[in-house]
N, C-alpha and C. Protein backbone atom coordinates (compact mmCIF):
# COMPACT_ATOMS: atom_id res chain seq x y z
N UNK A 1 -24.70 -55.83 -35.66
CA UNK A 1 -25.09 -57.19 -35.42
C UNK A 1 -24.69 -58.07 -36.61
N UNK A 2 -24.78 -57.04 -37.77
CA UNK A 2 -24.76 -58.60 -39.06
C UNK A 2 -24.57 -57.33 -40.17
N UNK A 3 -23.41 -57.61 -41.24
CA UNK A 3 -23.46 -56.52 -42.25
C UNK A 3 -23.20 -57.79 -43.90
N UNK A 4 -23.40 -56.97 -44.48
CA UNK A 4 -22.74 -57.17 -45.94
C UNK A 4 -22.76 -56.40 -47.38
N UNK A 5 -21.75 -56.56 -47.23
CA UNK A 5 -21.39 -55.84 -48.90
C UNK A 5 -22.77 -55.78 -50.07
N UNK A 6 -22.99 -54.72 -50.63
CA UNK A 6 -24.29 -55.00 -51.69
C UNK A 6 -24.12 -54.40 -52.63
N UNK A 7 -22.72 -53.30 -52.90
CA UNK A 7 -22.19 -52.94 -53.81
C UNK A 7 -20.99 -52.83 -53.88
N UNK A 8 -20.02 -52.99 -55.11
CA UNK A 8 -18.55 -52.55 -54.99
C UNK A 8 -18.43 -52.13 -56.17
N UNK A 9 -17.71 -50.48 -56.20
CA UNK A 9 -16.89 -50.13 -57.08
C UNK A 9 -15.20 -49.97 -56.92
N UNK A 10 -14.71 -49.21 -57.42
CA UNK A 10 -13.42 -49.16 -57.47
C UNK A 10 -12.74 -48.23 -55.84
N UNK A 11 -13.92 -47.11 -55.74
CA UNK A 11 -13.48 -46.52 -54.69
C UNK A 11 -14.71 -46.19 -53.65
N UNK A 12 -15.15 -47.23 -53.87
CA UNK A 12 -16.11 -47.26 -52.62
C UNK A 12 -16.65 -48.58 -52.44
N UNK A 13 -17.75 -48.53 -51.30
CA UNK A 13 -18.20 -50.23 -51.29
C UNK A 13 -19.88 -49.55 -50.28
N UNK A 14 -20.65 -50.25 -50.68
CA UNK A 14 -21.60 -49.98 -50.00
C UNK A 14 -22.20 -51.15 -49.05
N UNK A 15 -22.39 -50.66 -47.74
CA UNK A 15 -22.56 -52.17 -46.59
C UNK A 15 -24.02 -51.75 -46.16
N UNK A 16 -24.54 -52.88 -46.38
CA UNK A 16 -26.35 -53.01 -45.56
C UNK A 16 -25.79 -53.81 -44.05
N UNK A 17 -26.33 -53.09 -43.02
CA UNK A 17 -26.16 -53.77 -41.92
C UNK A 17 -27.38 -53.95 -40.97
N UNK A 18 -27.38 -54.69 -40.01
CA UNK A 18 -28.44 -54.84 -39.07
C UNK A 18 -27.95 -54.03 -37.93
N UNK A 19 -28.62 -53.12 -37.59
CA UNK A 19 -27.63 -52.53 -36.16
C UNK A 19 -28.46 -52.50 -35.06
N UNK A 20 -27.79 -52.96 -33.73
CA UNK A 20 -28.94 -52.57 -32.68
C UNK A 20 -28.90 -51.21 -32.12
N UNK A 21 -29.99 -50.53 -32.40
CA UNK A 21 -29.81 -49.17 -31.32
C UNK A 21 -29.84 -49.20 -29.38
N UNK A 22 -30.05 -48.16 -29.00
CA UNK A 22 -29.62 -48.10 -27.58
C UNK A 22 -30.55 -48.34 -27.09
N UNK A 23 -31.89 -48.95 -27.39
CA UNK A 23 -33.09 -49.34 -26.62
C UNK A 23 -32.91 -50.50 -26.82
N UNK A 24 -32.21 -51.07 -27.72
CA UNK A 24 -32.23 -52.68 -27.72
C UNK A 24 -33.10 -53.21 -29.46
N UNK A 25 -33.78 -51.71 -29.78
CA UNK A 25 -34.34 -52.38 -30.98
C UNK A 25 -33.50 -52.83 -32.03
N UNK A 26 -33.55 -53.30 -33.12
CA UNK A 26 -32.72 -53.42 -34.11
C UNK A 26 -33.31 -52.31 -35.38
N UNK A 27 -32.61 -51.99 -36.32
CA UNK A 27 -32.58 -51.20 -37.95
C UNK A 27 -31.66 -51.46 -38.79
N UNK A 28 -32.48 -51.49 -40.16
CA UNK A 28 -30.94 -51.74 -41.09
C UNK A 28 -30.68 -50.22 -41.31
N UNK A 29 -29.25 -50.74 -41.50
CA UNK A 29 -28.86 -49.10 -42.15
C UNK A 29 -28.01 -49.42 -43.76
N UNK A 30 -27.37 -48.53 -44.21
CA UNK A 30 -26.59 -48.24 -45.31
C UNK A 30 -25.53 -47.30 -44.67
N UNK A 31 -24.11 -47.90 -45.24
CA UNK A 31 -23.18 -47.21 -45.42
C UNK A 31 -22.26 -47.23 -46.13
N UNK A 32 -21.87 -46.39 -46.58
CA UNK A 32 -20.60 -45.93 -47.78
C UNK A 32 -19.35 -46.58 -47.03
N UNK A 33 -18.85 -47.19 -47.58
CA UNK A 33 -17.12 -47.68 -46.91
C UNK A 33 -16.23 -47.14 -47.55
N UNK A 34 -15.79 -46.00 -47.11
CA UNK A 34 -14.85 -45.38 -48.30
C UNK A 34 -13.00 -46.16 -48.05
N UNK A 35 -12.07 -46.18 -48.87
CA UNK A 35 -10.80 -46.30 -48.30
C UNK A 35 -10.19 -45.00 -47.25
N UNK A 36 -9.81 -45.56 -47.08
CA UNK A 36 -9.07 -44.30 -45.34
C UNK A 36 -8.13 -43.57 -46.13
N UNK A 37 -7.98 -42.60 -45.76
CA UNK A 37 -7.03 -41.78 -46.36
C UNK A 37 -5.59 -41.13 -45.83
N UNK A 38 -4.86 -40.26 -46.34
CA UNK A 38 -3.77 -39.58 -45.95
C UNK A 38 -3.49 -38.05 -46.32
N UNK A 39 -3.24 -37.30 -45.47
CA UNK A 39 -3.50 -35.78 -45.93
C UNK A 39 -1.92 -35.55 -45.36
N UNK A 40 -1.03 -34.22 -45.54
CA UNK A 40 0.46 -34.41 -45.19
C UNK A 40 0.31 -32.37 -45.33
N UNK A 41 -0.25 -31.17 -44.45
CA UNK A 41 0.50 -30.67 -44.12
C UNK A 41 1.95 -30.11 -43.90
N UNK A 42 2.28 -30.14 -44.99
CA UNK A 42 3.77 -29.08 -45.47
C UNK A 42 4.22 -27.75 -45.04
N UNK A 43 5.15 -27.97 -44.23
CA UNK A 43 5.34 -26.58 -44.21
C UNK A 43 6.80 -26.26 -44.35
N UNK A 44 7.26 -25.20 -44.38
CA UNK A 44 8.93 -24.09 -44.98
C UNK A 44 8.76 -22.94 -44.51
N UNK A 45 8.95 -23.61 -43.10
CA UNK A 45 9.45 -22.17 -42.53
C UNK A 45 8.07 -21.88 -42.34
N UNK A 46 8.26 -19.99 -42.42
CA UNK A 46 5.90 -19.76 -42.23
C UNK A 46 5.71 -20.01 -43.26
N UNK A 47 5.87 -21.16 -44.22
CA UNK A 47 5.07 -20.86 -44.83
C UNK A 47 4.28 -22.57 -45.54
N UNK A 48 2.98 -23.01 -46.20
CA UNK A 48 2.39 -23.98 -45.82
C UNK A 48 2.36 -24.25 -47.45
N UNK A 49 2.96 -25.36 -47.75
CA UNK A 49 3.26 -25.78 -49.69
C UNK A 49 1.53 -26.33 -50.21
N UNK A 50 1.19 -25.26 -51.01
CA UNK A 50 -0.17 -25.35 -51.23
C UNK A 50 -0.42 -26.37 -52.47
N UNK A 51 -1.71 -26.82 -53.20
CA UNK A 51 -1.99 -27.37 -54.09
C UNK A 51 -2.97 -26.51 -55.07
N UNK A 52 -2.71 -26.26 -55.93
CA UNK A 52 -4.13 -25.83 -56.92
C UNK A 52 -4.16 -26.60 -57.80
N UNK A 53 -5.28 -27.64 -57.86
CA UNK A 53 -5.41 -28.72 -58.52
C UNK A 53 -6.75 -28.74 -59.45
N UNK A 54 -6.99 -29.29 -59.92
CA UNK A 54 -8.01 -29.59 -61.19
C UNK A 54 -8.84 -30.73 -60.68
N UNK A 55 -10.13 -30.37 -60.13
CA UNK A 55 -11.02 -31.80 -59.40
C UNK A 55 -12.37 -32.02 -60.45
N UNK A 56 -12.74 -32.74 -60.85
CA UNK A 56 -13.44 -33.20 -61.75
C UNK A 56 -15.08 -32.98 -61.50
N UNK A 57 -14.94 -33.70 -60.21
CA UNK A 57 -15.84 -33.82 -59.08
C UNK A 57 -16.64 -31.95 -59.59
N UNK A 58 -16.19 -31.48 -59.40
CA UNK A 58 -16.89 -30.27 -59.37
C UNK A 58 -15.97 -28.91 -60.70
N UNK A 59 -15.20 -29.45 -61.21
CA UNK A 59 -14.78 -29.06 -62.48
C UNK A 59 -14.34 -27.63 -62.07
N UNK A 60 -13.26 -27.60 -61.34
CA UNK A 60 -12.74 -26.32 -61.20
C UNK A 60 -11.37 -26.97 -60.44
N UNK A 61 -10.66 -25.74 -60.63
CA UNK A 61 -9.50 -25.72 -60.06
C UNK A 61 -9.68 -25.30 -58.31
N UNK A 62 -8.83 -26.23 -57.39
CA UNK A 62 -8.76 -26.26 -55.93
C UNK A 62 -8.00 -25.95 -55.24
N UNK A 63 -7.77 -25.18 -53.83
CA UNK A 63 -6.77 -25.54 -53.13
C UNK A 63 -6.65 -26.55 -52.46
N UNK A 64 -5.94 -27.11 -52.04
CA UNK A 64 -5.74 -28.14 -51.50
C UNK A 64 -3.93 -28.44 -50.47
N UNK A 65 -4.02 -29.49 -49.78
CA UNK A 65 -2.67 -30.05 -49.89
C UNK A 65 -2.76 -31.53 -49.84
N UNK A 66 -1.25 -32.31 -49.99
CA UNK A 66 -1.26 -33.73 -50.41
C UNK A 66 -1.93 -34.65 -49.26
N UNK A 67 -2.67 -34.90 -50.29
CA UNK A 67 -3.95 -35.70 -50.20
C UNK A 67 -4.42 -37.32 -50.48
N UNK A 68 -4.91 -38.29 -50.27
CA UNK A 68 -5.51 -39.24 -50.97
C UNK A 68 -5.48 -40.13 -50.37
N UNK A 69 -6.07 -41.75 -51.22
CA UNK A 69 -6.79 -43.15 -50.62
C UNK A 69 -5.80 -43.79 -49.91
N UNK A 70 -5.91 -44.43 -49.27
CA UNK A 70 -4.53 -45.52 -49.05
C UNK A 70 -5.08 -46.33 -49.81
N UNK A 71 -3.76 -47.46 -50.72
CA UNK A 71 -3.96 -48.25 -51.28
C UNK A 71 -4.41 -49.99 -50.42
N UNK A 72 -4.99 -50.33 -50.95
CA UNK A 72 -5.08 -51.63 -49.77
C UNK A 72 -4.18 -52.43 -48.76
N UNK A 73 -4.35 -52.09 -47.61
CA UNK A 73 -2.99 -52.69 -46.78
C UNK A 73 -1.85 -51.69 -46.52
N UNK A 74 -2.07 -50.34 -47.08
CA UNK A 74 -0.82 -49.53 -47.09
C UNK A 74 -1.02 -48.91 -45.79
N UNK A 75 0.16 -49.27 -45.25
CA UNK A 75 -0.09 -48.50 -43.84
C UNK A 75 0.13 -46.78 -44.07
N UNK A 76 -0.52 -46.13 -42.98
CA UNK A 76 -1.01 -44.67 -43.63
C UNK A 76 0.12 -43.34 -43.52
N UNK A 77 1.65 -43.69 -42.44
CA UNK A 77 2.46 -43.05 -42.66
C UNK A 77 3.35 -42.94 -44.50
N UNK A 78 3.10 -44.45 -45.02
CA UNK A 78 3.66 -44.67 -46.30
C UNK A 78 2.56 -44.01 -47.50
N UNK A 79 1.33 -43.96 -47.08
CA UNK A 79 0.42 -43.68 -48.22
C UNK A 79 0.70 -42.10 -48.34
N UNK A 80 1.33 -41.55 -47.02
CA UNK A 80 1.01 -39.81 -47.01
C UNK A 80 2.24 -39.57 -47.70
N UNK A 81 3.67 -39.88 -47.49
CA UNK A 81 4.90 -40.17 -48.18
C UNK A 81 4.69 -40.12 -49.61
N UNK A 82 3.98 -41.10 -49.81
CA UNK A 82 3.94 -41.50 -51.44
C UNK A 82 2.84 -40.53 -52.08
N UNK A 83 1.14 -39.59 -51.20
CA UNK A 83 0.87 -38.99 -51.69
C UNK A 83 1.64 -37.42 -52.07
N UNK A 84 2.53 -37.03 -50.89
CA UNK A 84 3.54 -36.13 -50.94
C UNK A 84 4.08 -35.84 -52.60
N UNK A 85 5.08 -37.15 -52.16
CA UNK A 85 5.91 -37.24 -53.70
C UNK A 85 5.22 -37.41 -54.96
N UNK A 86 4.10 -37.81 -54.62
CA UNK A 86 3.28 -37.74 -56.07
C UNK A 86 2.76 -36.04 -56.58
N UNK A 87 2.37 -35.47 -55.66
CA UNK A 87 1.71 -33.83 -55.89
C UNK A 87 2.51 -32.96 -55.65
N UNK A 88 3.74 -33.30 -54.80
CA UNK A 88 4.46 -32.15 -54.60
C UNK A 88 5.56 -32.42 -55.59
N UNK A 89 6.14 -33.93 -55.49
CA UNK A 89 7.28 -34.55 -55.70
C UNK A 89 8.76 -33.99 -54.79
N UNK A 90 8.10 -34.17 -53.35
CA UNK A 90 8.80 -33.76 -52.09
C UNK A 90 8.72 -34.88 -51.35
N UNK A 91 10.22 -35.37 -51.04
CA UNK A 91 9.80 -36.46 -49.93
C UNK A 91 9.95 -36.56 -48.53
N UNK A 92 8.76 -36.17 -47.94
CA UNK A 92 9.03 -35.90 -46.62
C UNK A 92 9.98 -36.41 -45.38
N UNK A 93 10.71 -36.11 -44.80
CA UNK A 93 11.98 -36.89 -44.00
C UNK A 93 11.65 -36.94 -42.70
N UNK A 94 10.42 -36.02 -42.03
CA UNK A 94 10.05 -36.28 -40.70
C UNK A 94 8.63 -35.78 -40.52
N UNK A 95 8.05 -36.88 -40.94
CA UNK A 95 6.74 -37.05 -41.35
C UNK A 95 6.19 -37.21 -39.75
N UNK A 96 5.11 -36.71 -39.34
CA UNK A 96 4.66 -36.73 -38.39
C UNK A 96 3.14 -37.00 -38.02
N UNK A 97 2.30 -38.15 -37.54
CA UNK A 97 0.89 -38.23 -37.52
C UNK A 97 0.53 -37.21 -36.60
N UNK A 98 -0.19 -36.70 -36.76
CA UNK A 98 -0.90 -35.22 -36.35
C UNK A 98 -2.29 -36.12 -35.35
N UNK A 99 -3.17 -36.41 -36.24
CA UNK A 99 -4.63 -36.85 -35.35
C UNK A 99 -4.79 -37.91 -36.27
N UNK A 100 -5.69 -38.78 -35.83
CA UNK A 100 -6.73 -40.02 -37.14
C UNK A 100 -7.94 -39.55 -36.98
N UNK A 101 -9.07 -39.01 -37.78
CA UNK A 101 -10.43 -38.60 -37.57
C UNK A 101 -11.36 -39.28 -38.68
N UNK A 102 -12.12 -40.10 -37.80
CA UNK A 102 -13.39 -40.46 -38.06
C UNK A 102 -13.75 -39.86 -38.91
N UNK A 103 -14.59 -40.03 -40.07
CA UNK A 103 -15.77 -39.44 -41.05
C UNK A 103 -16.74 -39.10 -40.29
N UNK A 104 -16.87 -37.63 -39.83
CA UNK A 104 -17.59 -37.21 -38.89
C UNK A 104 -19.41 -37.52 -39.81
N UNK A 105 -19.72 -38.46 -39.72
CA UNK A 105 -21.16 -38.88 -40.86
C UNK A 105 -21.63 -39.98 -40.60
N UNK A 106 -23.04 -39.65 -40.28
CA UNK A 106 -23.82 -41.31 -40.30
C UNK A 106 -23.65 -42.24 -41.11
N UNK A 107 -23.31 -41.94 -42.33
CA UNK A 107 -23.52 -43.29 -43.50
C UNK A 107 -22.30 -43.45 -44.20
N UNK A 108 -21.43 -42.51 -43.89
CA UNK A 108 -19.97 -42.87 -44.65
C UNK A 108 -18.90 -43.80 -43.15
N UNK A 109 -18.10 -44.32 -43.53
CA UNK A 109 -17.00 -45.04 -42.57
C UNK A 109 -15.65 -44.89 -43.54
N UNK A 110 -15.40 -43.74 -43.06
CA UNK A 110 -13.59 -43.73 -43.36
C UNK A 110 -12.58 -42.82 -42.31
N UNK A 111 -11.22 -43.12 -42.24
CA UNK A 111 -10.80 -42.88 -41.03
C UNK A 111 -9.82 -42.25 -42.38
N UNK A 112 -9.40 -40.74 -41.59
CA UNK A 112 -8.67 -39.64 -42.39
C UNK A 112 -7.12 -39.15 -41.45
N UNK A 113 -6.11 -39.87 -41.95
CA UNK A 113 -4.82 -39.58 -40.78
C UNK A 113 -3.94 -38.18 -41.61
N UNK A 114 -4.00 -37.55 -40.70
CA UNK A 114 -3.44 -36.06 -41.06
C UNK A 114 -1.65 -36.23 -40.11
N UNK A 115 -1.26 -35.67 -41.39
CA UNK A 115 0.06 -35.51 -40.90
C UNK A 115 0.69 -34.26 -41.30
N UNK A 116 2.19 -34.18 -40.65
CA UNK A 116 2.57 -32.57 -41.07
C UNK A 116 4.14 -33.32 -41.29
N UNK A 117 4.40 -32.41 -41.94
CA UNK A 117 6.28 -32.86 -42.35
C UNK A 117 6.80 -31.22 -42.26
N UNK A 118 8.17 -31.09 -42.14
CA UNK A 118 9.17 -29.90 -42.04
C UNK A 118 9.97 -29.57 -42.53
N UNK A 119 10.48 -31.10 -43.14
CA UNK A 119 11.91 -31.26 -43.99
C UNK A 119 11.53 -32.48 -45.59
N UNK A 120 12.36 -31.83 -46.59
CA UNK A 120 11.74 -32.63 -47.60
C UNK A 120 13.26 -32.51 -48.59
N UNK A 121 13.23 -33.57 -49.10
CA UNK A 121 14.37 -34.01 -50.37
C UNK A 121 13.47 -34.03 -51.18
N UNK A 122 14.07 -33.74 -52.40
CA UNK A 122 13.06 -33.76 -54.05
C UNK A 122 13.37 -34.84 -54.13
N UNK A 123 12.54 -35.96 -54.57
CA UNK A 123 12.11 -37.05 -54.85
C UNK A 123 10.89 -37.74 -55.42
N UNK A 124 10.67 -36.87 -56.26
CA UNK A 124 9.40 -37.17 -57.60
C UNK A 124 8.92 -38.24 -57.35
N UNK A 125 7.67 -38.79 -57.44
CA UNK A 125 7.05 -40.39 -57.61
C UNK A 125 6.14 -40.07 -58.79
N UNK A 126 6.18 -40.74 -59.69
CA UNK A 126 5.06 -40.54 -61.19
C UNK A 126 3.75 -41.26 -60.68
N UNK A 127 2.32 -40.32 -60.77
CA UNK A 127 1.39 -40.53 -60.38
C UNK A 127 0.64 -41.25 -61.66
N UNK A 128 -0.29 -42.05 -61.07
CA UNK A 128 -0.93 -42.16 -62.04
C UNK A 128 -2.31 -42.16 -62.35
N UNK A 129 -2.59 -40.89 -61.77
CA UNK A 129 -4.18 -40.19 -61.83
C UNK A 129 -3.50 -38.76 -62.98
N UNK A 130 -4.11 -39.29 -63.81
CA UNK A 130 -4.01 -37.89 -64.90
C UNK A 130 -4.44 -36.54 -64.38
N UNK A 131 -5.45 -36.57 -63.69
CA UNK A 131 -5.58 -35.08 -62.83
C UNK A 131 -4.57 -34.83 -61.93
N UNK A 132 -3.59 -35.55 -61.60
CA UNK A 132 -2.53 -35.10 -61.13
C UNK A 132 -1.56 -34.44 -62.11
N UNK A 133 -1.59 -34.48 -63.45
CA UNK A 133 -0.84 -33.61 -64.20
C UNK A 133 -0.76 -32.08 -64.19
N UNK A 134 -2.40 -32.03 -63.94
CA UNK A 134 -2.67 -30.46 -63.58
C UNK A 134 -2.60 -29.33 -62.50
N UNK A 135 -1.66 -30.31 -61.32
CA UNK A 135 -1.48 -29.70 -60.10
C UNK A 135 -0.07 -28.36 -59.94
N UNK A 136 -0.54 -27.34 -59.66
CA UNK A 136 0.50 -26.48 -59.58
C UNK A 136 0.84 -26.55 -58.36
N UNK A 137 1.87 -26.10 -57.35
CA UNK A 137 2.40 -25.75 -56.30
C UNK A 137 2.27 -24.08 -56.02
N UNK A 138 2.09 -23.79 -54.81
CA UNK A 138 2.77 -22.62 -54.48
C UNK A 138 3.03 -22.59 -52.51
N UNK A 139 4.07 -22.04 -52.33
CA UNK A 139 4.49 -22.05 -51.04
C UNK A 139 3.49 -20.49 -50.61
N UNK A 140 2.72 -20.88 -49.98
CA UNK A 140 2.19 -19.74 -49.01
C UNK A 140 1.75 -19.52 -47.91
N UNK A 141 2.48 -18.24 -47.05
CA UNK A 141 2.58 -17.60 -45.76
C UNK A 141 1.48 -18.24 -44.32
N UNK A 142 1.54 -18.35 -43.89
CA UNK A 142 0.64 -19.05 -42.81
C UNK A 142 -0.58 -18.48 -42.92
N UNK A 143 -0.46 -16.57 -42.66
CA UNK A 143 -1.03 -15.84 -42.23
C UNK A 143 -1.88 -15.60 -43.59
N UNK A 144 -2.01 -15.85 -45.23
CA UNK A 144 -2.32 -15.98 -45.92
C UNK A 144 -3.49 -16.92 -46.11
N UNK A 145 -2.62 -18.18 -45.50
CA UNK A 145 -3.59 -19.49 -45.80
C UNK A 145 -4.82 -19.50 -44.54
N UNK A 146 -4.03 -18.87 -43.68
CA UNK A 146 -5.42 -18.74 -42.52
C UNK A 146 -6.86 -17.82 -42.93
N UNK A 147 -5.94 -16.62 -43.97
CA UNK A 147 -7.24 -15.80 -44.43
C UNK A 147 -7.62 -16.39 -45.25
N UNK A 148 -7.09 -17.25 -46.11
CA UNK A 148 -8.29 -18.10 -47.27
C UNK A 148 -9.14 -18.85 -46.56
N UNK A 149 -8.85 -19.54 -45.51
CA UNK A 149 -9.58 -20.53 -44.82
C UNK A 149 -10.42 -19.69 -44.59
N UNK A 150 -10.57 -18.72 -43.69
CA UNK A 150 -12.03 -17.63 -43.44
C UNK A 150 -12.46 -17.06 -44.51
N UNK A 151 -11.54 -17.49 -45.46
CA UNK A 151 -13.09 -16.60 -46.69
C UNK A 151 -13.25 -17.41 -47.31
N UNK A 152 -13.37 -18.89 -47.32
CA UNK A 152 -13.49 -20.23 -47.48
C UNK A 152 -13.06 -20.02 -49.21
N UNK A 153 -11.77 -19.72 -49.47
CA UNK A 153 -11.17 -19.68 -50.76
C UNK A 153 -10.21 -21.44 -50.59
N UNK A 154 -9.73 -21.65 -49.80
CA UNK A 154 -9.44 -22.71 -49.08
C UNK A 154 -10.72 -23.87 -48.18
N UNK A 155 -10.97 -24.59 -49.21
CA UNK A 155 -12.34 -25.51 -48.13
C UNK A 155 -11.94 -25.66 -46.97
N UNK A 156 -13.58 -25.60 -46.25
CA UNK A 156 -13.36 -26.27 -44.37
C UNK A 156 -12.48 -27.41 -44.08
N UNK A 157 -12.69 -28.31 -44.69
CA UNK A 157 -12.13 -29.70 -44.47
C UNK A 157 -10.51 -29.14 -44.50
N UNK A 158 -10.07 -29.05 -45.23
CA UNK A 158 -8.35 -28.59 -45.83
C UNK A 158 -8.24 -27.47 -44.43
N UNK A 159 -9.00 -26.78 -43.99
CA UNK A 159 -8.71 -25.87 -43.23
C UNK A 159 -8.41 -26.62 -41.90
N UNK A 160 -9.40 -27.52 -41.72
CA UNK A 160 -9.37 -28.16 -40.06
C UNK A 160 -8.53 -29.01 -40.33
N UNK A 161 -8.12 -29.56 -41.31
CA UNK A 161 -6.28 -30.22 -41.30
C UNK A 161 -5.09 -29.37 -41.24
N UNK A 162 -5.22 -28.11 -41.90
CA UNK A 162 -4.21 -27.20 -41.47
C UNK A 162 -3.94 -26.50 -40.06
N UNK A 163 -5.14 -26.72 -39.51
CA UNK A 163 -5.49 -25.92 -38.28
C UNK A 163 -5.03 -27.51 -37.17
N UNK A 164 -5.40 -28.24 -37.58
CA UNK A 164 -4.50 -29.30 -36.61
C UNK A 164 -3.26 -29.59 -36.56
N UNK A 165 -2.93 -29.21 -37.55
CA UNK A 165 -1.15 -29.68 -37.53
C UNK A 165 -0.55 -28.19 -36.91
N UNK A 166 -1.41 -27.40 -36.95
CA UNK A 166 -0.58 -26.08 -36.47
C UNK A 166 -0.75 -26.01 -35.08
N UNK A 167 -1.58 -26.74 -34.93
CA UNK A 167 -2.03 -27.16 -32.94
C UNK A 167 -0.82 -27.66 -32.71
N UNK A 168 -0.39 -28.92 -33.41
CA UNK A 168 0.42 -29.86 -32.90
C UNK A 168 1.81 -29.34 -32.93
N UNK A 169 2.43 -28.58 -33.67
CA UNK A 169 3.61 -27.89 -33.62
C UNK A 169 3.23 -27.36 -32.81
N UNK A 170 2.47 -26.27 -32.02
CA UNK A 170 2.89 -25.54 -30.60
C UNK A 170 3.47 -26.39 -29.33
């Protein structure tokens, strides 16, 4: 019915809103507005170009793959491109949107576009998140990355993006 901004930081924004529920009553709520993101599914052949990265957030090294915010206005095939070349320094040549998924969450609002690429030219982009210095690569086997995902050595989230783009190639 009626929202507004009541906090802003750099990578988030917090919105108080009036909402009507399905009886007609009204409630305020709170929600996190995060920026939307871009995730990019790599693959060579069987095999899926991994990330082990350095996250702060929880101070350990991660798997992962290329990942991150869109910048304001960046439409989200260019943000996954540019996150590519920043972590892999691979530039994807047939970049493909896979799904867009909702922040499956009551109080967060961000929309997460997963894509997969097949073919890549080296084409470095210099990042400029210093924890991106600490990112290693490794190319590994499908059948590998599927068993990390079940022994959650590989997080859920990273898993149900890998597991969608491997839908979408069949």
């Amino acid at each position: 019915m009626s929202s507004k901004i009541v906090y802003e930081c750099p990578i988030f924004k917090i919105e108080e809103a009036l909402v009507e529920l399905p009886d007609k009553s009204e409630a305020k709520r709170w929600y996190i507005l995060m920026h939307d993101g871009a995730v990019v599914v790599c693959l060579k052949g069987n095999s899926i170009i991994m990330l082990k990265e350095y996250r702060s957030a929880s101070g350990q090294l991660e798997w992962r793959i290329p990942a991150g915010a869109l910048k304001d206005g960046e439409d989200p095939k260019e943000g996954a491109i540019r996150e590519t070349r920043e972590e892999i320094g691979l530039e994807p040549l047939d970049i493909r949107l896979v799904k867009s998924l909702i922040k499956p969450s009551g109080s967060i609002k961000q929309v997460t576009h997963i894509f997969v690429a097949t073919k890549f030219r080296e084409n470095p982009l210099p990042s400029e998140d210093k924890e991106e210095l600490f990112i290693k690569t490794e190319e590994l086997p499908i059948e590998k990355v599927k068993e990390m995902i079940s022994t959650f050595e590989i997080p859920p989230n990273i898993g149900q993006f890998i597991y969608e783009a491997l839908r979408f190639l069949k």
